[in-house]
Protein backbone atom coordinates (compact mmCIF):
# COMPACT_ATOMS: atom_id res chain seq x y z
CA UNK A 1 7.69 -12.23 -8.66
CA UNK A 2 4.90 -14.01 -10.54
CA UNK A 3 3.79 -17.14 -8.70
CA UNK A 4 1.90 -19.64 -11.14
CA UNK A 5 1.09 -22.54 -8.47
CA UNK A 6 1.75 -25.75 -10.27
CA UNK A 7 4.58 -24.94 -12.63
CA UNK A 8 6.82 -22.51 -11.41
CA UNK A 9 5.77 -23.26 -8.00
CA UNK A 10 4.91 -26.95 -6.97
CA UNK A 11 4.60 -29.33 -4.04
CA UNK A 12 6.43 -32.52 -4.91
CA UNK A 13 7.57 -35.22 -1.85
CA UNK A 14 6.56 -32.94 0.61
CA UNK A 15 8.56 -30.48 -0.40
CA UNK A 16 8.05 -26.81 -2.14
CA UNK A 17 9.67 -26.26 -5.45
CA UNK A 18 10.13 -22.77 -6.83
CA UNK A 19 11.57 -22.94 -10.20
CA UNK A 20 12.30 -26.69 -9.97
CA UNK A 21 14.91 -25.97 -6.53
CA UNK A 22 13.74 -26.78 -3.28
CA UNK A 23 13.04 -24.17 -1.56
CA UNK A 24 11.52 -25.54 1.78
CA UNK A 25 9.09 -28.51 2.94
CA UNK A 26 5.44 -27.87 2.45
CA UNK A 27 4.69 -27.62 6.26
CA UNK A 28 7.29 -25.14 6.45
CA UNK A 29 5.84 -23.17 3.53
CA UNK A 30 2.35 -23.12 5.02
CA UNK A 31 3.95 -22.23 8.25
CA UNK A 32 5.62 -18.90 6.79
CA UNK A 33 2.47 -17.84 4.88
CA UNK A 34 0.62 -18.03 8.49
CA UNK A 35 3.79 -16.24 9.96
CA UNK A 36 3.44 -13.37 6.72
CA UNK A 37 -0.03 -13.26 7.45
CA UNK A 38 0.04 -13.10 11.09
CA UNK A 39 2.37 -9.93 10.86
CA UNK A 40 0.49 -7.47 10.31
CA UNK A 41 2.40 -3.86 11.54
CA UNK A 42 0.80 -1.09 13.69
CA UNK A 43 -0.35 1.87 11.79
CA UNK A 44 -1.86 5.02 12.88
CA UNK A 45 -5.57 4.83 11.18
CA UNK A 46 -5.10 8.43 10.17
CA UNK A 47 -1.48 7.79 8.43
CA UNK A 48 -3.37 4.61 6.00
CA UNK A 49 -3.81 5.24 2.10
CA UNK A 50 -5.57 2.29 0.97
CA UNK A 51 -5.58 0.90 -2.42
CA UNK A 52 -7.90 -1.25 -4.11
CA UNK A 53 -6.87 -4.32 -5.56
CA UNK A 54 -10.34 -5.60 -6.85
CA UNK A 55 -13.23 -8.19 -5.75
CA UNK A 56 -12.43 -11.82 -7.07
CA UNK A 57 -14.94 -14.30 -7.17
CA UNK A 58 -13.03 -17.54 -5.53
CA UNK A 59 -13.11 -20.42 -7.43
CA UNK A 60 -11.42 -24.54 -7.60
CA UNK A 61 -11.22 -27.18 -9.81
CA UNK A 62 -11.65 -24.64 -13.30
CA UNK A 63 -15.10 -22.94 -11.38
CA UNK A 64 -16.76 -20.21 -13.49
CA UNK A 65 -17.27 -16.55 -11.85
CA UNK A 66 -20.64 -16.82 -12.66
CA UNK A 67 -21.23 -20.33 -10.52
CA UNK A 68 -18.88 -18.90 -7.47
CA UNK A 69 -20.64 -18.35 -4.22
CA UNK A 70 -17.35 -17.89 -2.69
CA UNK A 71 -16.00 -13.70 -2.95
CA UNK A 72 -13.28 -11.56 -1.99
CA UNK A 73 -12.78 -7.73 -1.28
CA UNK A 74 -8.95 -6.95 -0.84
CA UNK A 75 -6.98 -3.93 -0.56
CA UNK A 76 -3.44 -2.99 -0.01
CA UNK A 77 -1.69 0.15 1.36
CA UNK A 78 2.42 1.21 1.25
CA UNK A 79 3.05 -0.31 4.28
CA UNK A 80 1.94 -3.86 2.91
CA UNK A 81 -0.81 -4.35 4.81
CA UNK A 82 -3.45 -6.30 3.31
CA UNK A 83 -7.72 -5.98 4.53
CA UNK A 84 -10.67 -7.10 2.97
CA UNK A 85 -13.88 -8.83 3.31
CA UNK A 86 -14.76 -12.31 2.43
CA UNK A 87 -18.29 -13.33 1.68
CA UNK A 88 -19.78 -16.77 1.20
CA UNK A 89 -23.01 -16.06 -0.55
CA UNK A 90 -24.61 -19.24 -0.01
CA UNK A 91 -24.32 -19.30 3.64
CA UNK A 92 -24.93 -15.61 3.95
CA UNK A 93 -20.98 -15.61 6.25
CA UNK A 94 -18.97 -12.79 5.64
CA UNK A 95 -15.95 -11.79 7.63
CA UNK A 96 -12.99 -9.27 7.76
CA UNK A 97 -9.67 -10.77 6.77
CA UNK A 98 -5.87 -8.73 6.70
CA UNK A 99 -2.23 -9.67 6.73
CA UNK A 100 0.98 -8.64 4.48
CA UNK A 101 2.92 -8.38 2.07
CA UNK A 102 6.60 -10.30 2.56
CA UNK A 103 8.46 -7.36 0.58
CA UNK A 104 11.26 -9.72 0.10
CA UNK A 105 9.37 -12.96 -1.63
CA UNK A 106 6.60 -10.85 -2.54
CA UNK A 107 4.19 -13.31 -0.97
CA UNK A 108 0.86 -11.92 0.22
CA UNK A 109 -1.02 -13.88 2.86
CA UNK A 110 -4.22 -13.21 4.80
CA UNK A 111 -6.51 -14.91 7.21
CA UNK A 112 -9.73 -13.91 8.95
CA UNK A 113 -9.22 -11.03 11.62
CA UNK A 114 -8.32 -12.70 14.91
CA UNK A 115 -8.15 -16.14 13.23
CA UNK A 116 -4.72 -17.81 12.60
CA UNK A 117 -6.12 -20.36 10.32
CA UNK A 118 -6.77 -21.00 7.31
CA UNK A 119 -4.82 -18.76 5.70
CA UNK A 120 -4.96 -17.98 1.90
CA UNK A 121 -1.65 -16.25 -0.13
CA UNK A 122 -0.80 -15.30 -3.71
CA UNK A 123 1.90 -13.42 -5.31
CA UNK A 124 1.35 -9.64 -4.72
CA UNK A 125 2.18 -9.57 -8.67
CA UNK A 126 -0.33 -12.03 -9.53
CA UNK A 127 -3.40 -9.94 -7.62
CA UNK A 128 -3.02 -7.23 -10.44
CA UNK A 129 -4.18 -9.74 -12.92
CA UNK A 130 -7.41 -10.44 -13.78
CA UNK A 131 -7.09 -14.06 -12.66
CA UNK A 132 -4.83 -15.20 -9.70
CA UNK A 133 -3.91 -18.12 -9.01
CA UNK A 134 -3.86 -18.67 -5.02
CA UNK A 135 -3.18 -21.41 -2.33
CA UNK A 136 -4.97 -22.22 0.67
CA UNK A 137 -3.45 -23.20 3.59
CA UNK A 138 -4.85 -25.49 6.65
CA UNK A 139 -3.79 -26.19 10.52
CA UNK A 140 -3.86 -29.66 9.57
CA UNK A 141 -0.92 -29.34 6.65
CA UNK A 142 -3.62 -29.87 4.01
CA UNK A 143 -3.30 -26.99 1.18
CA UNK A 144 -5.89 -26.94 -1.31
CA UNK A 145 -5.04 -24.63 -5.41
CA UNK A 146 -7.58 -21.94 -5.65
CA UNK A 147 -8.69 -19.60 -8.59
CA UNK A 148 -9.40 -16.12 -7.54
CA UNK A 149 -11.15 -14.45 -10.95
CA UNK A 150 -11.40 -10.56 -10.69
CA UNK A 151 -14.91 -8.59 -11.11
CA UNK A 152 -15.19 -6.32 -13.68
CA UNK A 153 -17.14 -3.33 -11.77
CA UNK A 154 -20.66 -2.76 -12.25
CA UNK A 155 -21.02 0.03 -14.53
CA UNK A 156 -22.98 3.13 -13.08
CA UNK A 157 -26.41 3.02 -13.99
């Protein structure tokens, strides 16, 4: 499933719309991206193949890669389990962050580890792409339309 926040999927009368049907309210959407997020299954260490899906330079309101400050490190493994790192380069923060993948909406949401808010989701489809659209969920109902851009990697010098 492809999730292109804003067209196929829009917030209209406090409510979520996912190919113009209703699909739930917006605090109920927020509230199953925290519960996707917040899911996370017990793995054995040993028994985890991760894969990369790619470091994505965060972005909102039509931000460039080059003026983000804002970046994130994500991987996925068979299991759906999501982990990365998040860095905010102008405040020198950086934090682990992990949830899932909802194998039946193919939602993916994360949050920082141990934090249950804010939590941040895309379409697992849409991280493959070299830009993602993603939403950005707060305790306080707000939800803000973010722009993650992928990062080509450095070539080996």
């Amino acid at each position: 499933m492809y999730y292109s926040y804003g067209d196929n999927l829009y917030y209209e009368d406090n409510n979520v719309y996912y190919n113009n049907e209703v699909i739930c309210t917006s605090a109920e959407y927020a509230q199953q991206a925290q519960e996707i997020a917040a899911s996370v299954p017990e793995v054995p260490p040993a028994e985890v193949e991760w894969l990369p899906l790619g470091v994505f330079a965060l972005t909102i309101d039509g931000g460039s890669a080059e003026d983000a400050t804002l970046f994130l490190q994500l991987a996925v493994t068979k299991e759906g389990i999501i982990a990365g790192t998040f860095q905010n380069t102008s405040t020198d923060e950086a934090f682990e962050v992990e949830g899932t993948v909802d194998q039946e909406s193919q939602r993916a949401a994360w949050a920082k580890v141990g934090a249950s808010w804010p939590i941040m989701e895309s379409g697992i489809y849409n991280l493959t792409e070299s830009e993602a659209d993603a939403l950005l969920h707060f305790e306080d109902g707000e939800t803000q339309q973010w722009t993650m851009i992928r990062l080509d990697q450095p070539e080996d010098q």
